[in-house]
Protein backbone atom coordinates (compact mmCIF):
# COMPACT_ATOMS: atom_id res chain seq x y z
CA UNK A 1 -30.94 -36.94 -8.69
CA UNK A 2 -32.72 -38.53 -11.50
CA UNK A 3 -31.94 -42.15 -11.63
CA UNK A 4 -32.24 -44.11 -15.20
CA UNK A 5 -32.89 -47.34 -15.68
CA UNK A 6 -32.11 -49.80 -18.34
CA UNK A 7 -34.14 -51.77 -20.59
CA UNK A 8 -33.40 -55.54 -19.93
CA UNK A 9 -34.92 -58.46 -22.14
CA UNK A 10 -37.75 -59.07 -19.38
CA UNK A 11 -38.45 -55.29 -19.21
CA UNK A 12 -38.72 -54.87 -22.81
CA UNK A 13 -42.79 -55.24 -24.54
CA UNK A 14 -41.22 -58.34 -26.26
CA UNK A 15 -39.99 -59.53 -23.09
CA UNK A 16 -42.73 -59.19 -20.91
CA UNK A 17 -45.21 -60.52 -24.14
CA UNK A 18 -42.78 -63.63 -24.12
CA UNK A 19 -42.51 -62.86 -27.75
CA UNK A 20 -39.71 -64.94 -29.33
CA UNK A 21 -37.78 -63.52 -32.87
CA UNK A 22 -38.34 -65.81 -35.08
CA UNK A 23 -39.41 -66.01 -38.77
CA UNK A 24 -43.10 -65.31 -39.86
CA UNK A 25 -45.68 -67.86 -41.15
CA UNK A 26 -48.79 -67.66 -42.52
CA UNK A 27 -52.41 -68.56 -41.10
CA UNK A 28 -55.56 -68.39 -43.04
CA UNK A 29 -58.12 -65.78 -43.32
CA UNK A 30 -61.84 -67.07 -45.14
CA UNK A 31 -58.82 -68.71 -47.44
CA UNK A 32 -56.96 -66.13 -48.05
CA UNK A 33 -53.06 -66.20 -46.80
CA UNK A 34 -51.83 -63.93 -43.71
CA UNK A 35 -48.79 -63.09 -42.73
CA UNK A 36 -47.62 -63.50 -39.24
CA UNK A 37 -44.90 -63.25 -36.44
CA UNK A 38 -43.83 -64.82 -33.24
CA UNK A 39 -45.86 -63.44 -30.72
CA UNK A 40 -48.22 -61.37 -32.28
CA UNK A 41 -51.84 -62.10 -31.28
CA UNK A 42 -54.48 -63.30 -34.53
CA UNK A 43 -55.89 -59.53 -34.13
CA UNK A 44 -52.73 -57.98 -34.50
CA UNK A 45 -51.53 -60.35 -37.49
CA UNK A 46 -55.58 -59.66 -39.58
CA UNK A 47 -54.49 -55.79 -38.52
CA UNK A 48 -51.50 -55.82 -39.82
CA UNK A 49 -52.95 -57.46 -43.43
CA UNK A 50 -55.61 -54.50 -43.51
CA UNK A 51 -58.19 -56.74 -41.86
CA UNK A 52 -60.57 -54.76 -39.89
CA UNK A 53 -63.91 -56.79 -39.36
CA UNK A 54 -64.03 -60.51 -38.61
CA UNK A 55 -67.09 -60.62 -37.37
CA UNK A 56 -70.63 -59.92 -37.92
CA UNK A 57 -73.67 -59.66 -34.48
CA UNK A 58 -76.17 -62.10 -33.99
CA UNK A 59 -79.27 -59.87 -34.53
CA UNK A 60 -78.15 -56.80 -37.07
CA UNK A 61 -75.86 -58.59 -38.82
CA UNK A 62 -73.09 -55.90 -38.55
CA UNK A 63 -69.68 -56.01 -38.50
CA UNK A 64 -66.91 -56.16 -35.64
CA UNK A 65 -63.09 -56.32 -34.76
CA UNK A 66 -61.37 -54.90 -32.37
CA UNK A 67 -62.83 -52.77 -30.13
CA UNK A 68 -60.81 -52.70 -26.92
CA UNK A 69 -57.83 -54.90 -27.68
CA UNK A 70 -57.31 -56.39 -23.54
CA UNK A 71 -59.93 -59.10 -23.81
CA UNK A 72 -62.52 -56.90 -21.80
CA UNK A 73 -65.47 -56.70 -24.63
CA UNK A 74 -66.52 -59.86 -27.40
CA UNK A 75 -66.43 -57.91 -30.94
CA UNK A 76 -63.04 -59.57 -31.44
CA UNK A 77 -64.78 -63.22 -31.50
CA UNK A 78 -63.62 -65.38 -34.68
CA UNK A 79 -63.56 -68.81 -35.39
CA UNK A 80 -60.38 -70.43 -35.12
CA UNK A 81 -59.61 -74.63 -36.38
CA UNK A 82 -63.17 -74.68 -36.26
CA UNK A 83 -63.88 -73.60 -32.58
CA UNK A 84 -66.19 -70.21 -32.26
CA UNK A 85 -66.00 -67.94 -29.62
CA UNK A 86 -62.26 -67.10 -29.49
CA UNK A 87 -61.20 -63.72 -28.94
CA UNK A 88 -58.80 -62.59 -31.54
CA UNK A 89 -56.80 -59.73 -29.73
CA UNK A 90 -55.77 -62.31 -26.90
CA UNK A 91 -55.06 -65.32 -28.85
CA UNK A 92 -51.79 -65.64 -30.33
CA UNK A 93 -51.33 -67.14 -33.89
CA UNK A 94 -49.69 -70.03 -34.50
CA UNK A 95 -48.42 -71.45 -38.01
CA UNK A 96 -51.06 -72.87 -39.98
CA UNK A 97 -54.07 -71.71 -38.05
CA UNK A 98 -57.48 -71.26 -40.03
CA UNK A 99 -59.38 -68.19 -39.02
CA UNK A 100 -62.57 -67.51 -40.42
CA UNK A 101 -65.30 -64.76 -39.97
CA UNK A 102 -67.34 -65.63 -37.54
CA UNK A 103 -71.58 -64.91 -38.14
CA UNK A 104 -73.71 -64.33 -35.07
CA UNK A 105 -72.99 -66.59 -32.47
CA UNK A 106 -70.53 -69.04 -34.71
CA UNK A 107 -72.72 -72.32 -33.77
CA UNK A 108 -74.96 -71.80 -36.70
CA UNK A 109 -73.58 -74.73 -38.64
CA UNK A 110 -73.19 -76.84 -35.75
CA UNK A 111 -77.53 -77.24 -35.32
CA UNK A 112 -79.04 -79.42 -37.07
């Protein structure tokens, strides 16, 4: 006997992401406007606008995005409301957030 089970709202992807429906918003990409969803991680929203780098290494200067998409590699790493370091594909956007591309290690303008 093959036994089926339903779907429930905890079973769901949405459900298990928390993801709430909701209307989209924007956040900011180097200026430009991004649309973006409940839910939906910075990675996913830059994705979505045909956004593919956001980042560029510390000694070649080449560019990264998302690699792996769990939070188990760095090539994600963006600067968000100023803070470097944050990985893209686990944080989730929130209205009004400013991502920009972040350049080597993000702290450059932060020596003196």
């Amino acid at each position: 006997m093959i036994r089926i089970r339903r779907r429930t709202a905890a079973r769901t992807p949405a459900g298990v992401a928390g993801a709430e429906s909701g209307p989209g918003f924007e956040i900011t990409f180097d200026g430009r406007p991004v649309p973006a969803l409940p839910g939906q991680s910075i990675a996913a929203a830059l994705w979505a606008a045909s956004v593919l780098t956001w980042r560029t290494t510390r000694v070649n200067g080449r560019p990264r995005g998302a690699f792996c998409g769990i939070g188990s590699c760095f090539d994600c790493l963006v600067t968000v409301n100023t803070v470097p370091g944050r990985r893209a594909c686990l944080l989730p956007a929130r209205p009004g957030d400013v991502v920009t591309t972040q350049e080597g290690d993000g702290h450059a303008g932060l020596r003196h």
